[in-house]
PDB file of N, CA and C in Angstrom:
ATOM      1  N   UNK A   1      -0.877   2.206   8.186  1.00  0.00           N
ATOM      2  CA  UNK A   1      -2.074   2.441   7.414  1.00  0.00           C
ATOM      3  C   UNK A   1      -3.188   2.789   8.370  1.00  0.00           C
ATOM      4  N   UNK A   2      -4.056   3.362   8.246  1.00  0.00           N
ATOM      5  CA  UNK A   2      -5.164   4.438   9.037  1.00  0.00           C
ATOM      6  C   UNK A   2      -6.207   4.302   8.143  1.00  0.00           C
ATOM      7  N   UNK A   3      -7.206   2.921   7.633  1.00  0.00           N
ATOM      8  CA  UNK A   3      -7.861   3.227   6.873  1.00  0.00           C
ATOM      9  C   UNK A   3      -8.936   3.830   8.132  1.00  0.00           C
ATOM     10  N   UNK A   4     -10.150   4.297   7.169  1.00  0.00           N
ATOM     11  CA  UNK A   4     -11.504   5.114   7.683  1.00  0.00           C
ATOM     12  C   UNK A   4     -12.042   4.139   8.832  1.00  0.00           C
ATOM     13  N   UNK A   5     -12.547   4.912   9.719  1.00  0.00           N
ATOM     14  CA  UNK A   5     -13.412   4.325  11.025  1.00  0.00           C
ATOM     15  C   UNK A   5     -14.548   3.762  10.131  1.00  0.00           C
ATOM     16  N   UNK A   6     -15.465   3.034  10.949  1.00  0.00           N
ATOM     17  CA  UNK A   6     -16.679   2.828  10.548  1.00  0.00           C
ATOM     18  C   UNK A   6     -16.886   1.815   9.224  1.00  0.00           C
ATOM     19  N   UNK A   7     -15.661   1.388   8.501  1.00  0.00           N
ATOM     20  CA  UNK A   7     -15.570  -0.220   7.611  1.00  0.00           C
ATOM     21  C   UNK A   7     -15.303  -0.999   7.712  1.00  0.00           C
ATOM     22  N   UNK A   8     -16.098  -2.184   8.461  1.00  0.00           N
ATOM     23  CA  UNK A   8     -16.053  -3.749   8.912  1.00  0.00           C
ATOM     24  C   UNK A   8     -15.085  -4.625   7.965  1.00  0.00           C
ATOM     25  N   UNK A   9     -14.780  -4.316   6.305  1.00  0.00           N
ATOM     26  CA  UNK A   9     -13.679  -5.285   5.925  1.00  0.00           C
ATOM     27  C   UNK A   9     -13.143  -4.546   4.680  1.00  0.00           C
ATOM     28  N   UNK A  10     -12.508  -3.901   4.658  1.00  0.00           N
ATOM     29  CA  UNK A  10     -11.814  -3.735   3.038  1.00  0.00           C
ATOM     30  C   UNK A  10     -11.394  -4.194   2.593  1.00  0.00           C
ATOM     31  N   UNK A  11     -10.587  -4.357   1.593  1.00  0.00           N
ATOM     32  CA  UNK A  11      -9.280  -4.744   0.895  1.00  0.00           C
ATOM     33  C   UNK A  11      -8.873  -3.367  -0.464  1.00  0.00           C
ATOM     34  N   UNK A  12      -7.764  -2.932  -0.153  1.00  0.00           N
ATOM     35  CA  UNK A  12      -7.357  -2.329  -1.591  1.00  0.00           C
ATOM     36  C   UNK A  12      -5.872  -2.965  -1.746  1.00  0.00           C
ATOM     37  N   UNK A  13      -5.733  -2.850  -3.247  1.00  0.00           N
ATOM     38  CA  UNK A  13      -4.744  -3.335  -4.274  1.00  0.00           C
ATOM     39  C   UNK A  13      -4.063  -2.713  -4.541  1.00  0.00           C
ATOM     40  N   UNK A  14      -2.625  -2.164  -4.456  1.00  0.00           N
ATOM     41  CA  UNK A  14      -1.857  -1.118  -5.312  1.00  0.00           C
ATOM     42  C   UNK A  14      -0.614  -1.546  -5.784  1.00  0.00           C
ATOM     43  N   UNK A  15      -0.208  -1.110  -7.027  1.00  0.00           N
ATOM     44  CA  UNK A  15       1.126  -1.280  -7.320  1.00  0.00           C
ATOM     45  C   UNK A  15       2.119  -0.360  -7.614  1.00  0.00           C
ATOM     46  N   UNK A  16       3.160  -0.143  -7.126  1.00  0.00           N
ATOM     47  CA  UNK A  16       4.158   0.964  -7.225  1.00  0.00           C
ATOM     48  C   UNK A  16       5.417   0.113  -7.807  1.00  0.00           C
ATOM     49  N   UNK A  17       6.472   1.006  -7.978  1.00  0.00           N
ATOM     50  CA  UNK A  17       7.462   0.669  -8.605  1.00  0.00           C
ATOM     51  C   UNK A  17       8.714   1.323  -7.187  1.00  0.00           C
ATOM     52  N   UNK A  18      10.013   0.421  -6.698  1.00  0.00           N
ATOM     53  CA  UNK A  18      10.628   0.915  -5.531  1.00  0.00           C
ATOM     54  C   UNK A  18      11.851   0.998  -6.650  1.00  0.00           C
ATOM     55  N   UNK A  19      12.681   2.660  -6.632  1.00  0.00           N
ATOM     56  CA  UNK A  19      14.070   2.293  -7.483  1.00  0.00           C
ATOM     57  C   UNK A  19      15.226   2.035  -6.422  1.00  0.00           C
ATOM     58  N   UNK A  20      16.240   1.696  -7.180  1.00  0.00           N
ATOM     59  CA  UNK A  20      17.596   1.447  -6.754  1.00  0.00           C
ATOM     60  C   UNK A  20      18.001   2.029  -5.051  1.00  0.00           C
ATOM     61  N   UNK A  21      17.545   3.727  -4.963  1.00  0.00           N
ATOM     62  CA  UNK A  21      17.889   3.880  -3.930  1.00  0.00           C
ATOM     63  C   UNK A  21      16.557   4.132  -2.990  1.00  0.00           C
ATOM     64  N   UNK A  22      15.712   3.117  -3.519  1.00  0.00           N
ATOM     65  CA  UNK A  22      15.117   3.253  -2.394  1.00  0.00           C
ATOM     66  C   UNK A  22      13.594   4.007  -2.092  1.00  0.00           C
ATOM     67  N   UNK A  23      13.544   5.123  -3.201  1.00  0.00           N
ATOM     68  CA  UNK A  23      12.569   5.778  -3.527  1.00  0.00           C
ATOM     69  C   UNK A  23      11.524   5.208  -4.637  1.00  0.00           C
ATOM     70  N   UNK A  24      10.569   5.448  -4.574  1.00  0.00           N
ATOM     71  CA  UNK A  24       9.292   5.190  -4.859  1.00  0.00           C
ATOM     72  C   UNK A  24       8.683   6.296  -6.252  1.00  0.00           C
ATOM     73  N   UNK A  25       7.728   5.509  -7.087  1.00  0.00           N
ATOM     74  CA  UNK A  25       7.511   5.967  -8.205  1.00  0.00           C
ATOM     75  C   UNK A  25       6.170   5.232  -8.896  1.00  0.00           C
ATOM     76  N   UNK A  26       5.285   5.628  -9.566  1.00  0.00           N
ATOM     77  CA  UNK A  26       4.044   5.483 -10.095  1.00  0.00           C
ATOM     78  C   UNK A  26       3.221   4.026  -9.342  1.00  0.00           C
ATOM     79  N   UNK A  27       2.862   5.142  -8.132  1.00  0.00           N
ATOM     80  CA  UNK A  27       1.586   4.535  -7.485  1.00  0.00           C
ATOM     81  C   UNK A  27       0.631   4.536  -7.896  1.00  0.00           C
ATOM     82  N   UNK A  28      -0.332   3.871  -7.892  1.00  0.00           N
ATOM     83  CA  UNK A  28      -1.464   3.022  -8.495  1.00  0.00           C
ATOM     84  C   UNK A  28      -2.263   2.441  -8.146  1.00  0.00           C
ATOM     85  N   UNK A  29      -3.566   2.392  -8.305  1.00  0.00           N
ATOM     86  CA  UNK A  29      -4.546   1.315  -7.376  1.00  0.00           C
ATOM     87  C   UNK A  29      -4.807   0.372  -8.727  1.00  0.00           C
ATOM     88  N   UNK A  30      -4.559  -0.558  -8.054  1.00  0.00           N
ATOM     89  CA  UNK A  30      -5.194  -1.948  -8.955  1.00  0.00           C
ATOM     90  C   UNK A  30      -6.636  -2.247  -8.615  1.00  0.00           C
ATOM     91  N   UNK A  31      -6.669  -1.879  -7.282  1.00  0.00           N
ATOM     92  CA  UNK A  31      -8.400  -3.063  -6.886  1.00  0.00           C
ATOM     93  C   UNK A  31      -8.639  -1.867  -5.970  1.00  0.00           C
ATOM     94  N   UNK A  32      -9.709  -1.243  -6.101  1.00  0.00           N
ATOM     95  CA  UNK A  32     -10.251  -0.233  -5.152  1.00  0.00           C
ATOM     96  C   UNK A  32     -11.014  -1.121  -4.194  1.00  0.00           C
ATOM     97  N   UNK A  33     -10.918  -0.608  -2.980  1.00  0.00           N
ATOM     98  CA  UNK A  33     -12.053  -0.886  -1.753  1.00  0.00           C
ATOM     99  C   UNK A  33     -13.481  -0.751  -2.044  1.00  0.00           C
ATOM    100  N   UNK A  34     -13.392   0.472  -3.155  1.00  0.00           N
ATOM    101  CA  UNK A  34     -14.927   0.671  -3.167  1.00  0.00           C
ATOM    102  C   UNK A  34     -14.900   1.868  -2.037  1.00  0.00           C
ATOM    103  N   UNK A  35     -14.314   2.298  -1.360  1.00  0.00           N
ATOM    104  CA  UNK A  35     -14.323   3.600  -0.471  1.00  0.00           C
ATOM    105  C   UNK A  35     -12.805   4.352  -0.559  1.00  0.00           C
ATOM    106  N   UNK A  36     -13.011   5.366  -1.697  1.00  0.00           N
ATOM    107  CA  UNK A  36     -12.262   6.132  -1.734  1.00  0.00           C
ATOM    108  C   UNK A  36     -11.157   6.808  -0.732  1.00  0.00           C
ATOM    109  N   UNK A  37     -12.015   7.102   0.302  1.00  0.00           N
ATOM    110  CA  UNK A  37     -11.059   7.315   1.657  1.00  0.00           C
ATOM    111  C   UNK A  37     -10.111   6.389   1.788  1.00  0.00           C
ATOM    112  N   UNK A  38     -10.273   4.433   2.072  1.00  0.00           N
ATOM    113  CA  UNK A  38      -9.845   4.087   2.236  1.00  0.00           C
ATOM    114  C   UNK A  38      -8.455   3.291   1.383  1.00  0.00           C
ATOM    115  N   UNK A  39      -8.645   3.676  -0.183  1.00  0.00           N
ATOM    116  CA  UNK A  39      -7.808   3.836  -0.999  1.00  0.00           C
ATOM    117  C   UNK A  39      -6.662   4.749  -0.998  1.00  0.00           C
ATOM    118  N   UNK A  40      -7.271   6.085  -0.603  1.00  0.00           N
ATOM    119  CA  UNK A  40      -6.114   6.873  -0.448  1.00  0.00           C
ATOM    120  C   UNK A  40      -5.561   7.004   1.103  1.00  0.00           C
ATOM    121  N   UNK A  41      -5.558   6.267   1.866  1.00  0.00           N
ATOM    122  CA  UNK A  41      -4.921   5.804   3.280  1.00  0.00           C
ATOM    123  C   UNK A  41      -4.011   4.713   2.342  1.00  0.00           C
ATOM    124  N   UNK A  42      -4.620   4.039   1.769  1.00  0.00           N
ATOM    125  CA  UNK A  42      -3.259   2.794   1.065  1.00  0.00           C
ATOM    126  C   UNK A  42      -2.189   3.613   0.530  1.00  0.00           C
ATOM    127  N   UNK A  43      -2.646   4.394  -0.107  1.00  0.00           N
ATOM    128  CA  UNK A  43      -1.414   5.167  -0.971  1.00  0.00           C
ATOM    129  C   UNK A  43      -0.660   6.187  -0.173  1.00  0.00           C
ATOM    130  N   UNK A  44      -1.538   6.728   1.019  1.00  0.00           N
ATOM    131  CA  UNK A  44      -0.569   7.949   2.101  1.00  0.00           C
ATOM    132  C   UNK A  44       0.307   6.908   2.843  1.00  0.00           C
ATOM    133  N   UNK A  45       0.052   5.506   2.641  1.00  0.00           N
ATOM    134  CA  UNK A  45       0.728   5.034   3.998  1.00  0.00           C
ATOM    135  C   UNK A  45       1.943   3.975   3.014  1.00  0.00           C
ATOM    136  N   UNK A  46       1.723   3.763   1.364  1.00  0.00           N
ATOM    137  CA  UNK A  46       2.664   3.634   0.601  1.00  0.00           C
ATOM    138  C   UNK A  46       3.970   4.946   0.305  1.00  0.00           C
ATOM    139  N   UNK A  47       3.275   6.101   0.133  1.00  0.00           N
ATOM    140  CA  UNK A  47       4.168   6.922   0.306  1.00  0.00           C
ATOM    141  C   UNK A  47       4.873   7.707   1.446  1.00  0.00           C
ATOM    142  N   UNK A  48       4.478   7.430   2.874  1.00  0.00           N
ATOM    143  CA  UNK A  48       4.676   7.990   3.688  1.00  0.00           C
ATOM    144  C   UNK A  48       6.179   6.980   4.712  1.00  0.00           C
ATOM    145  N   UNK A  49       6.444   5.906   3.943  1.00  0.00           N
ATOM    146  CA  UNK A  49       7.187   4.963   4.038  1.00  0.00           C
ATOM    147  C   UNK A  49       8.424   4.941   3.461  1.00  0.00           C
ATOM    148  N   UNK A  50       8.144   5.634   2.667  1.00  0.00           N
ATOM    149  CA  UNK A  50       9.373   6.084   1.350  1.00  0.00           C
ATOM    150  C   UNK A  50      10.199   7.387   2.168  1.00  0.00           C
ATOM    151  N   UNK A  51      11.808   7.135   2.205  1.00  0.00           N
ATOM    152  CA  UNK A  51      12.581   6.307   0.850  1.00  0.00           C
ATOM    153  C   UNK A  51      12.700   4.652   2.101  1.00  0.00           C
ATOM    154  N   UNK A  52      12.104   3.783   0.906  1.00  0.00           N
ATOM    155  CA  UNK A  52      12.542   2.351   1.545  1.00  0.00           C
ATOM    156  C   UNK A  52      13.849   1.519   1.601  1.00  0.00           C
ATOM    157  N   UNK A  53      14.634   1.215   1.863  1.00  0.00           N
ATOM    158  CA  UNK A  53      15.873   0.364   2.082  1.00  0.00           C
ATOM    159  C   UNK A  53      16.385   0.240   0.774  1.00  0.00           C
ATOM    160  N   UNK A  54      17.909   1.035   0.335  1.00  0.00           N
ATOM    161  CA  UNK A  54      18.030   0.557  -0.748  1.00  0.00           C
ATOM    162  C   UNK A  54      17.933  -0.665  -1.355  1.00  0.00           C
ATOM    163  N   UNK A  55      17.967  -1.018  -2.612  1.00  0.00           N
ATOM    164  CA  UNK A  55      17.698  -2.473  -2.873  1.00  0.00           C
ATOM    165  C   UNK A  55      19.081  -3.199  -3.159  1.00  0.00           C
ATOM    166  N   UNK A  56      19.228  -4.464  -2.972  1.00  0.00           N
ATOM    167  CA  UNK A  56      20.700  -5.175  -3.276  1.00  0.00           C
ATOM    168  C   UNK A  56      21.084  -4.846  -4.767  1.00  0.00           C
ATOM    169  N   UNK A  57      22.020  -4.950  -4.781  1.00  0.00           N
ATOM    170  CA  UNK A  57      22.839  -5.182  -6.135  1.00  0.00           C
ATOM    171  C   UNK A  57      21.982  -6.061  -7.240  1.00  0.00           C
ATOM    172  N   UNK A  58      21.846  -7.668  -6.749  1.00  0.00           N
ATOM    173  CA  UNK A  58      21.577  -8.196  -7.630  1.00  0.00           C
ATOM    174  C   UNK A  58      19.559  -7.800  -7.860  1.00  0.00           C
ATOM    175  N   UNK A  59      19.133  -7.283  -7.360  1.00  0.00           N
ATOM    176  CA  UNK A  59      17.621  -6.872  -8.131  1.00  0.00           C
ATOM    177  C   UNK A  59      17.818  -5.732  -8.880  1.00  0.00           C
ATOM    178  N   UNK A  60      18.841  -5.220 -10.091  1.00  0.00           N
ATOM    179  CA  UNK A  60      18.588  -4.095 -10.519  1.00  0.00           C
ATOM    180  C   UNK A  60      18.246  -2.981 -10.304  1.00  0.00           C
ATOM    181  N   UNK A  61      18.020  -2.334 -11.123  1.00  0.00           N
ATOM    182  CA  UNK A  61      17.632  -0.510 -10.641  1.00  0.00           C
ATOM    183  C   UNK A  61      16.307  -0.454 -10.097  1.00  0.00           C
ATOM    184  N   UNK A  62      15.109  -1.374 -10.412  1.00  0.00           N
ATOM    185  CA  UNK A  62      13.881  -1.357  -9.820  1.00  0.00           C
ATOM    186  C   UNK A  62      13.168  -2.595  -9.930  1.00  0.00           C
ATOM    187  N   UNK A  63      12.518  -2.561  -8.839  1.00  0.00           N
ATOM    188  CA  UNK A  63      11.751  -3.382  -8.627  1.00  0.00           C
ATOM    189  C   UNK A  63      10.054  -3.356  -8.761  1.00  0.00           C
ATOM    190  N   UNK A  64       9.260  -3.995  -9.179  1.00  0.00           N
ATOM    191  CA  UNK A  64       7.732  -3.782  -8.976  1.00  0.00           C
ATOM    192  C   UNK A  64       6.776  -3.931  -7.869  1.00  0.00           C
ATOM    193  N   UNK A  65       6.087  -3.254  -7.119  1.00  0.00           N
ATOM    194  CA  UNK A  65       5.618  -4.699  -5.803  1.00  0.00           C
ATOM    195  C   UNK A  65       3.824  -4.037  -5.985  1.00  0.00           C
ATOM    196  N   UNK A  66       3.359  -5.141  -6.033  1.00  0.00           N
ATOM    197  CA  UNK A  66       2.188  -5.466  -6.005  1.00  0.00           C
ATOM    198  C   UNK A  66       1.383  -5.759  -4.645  1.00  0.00           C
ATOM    199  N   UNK A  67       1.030  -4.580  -4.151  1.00  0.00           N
ATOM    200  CA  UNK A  67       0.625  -5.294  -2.603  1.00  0.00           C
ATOM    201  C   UNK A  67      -0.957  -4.683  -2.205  1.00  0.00           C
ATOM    202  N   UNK A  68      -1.456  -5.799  -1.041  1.00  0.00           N
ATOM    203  CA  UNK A  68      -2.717  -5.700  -0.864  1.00  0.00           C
ATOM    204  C   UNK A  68      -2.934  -5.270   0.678  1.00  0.00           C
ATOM    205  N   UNK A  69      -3.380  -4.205   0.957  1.00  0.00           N
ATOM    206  CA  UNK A  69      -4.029  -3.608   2.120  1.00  0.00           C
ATOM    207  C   UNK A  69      -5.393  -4.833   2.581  1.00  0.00           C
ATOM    208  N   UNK A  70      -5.437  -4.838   3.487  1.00  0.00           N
ATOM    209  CA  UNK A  70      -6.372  -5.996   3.763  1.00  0.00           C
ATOM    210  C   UNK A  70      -6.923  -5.601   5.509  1.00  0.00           C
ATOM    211  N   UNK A  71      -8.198  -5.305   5.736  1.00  0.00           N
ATOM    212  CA  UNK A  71      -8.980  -4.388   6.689  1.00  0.00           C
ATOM    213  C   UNK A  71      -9.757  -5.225   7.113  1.00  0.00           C
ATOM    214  N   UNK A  72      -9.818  -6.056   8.588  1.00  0.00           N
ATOM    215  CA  UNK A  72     -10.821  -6.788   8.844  1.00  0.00           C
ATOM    216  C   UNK A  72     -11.241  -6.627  10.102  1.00  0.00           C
ATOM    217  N   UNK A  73     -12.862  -6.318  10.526  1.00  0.00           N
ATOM    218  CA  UNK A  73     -13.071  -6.474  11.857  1.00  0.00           C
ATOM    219  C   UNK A  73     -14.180  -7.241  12.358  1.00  0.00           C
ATOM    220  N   UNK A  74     -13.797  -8.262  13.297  1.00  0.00           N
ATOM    221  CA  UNK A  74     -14.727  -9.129  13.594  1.00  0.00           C
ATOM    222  C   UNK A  74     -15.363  -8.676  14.809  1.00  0.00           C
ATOM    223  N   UNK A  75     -16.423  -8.251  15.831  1.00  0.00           N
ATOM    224  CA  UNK A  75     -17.187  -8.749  16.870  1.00  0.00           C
ATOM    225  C   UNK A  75     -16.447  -7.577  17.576  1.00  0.00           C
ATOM    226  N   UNK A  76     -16.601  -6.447  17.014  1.00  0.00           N
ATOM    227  CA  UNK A  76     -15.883  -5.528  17.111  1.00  0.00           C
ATOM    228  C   UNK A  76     -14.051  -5.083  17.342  1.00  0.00           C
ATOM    229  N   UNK A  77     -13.568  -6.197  16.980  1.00  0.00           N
ATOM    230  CA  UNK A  77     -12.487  -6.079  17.133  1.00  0.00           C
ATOM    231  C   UNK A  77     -11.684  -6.368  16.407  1.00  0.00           C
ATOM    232  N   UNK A  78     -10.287  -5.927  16.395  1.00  0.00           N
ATOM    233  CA  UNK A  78      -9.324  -5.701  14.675  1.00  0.00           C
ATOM    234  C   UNK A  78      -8.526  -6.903  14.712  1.00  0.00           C
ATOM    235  N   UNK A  79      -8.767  -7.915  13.081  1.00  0.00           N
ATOM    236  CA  UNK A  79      -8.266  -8.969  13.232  1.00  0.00           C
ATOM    237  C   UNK A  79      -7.363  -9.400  12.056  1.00  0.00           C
TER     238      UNK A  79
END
């Protein structure tokens, strides 16, 4: 993930759906940063990951994942 220079703390929210083999399907922001740029770094760096590890047998054809990008810098430095 590569969010934008110059934002001391973000957080964005997204949820996608991972299928069976692995590939990826209706990305989504749940919780924006509030800086657009740094929303769509969540989602280039959700899709730029794909195709992910197929999934086992026993989780079905798809799975949901709900995950949070989380951007923090203290005293100039990334923490």
């Amino acid at each position: 993930w590569f969010p934008p220079r110059g934002a001391e703390s973000l957080s964005v929210t997204l949820k996608f759906r991972v299928l069976k083999d692995g590939n990826i399907k209706n990305v989504r922001l749940v919780k924006s940063s509030g800086l657009a740029a740094a929303d769509d770094a969540a989602k280039l760096a959700v899709q730029n990951g794909a195709p992910y590890p197929s999934l086992p047998a026993a989780a079905g054809d798809t799975i949901d994942i709900k995950f949070t990008f989380d951007y923090n810098v203290f005293n100039g430095k990334l923490k």
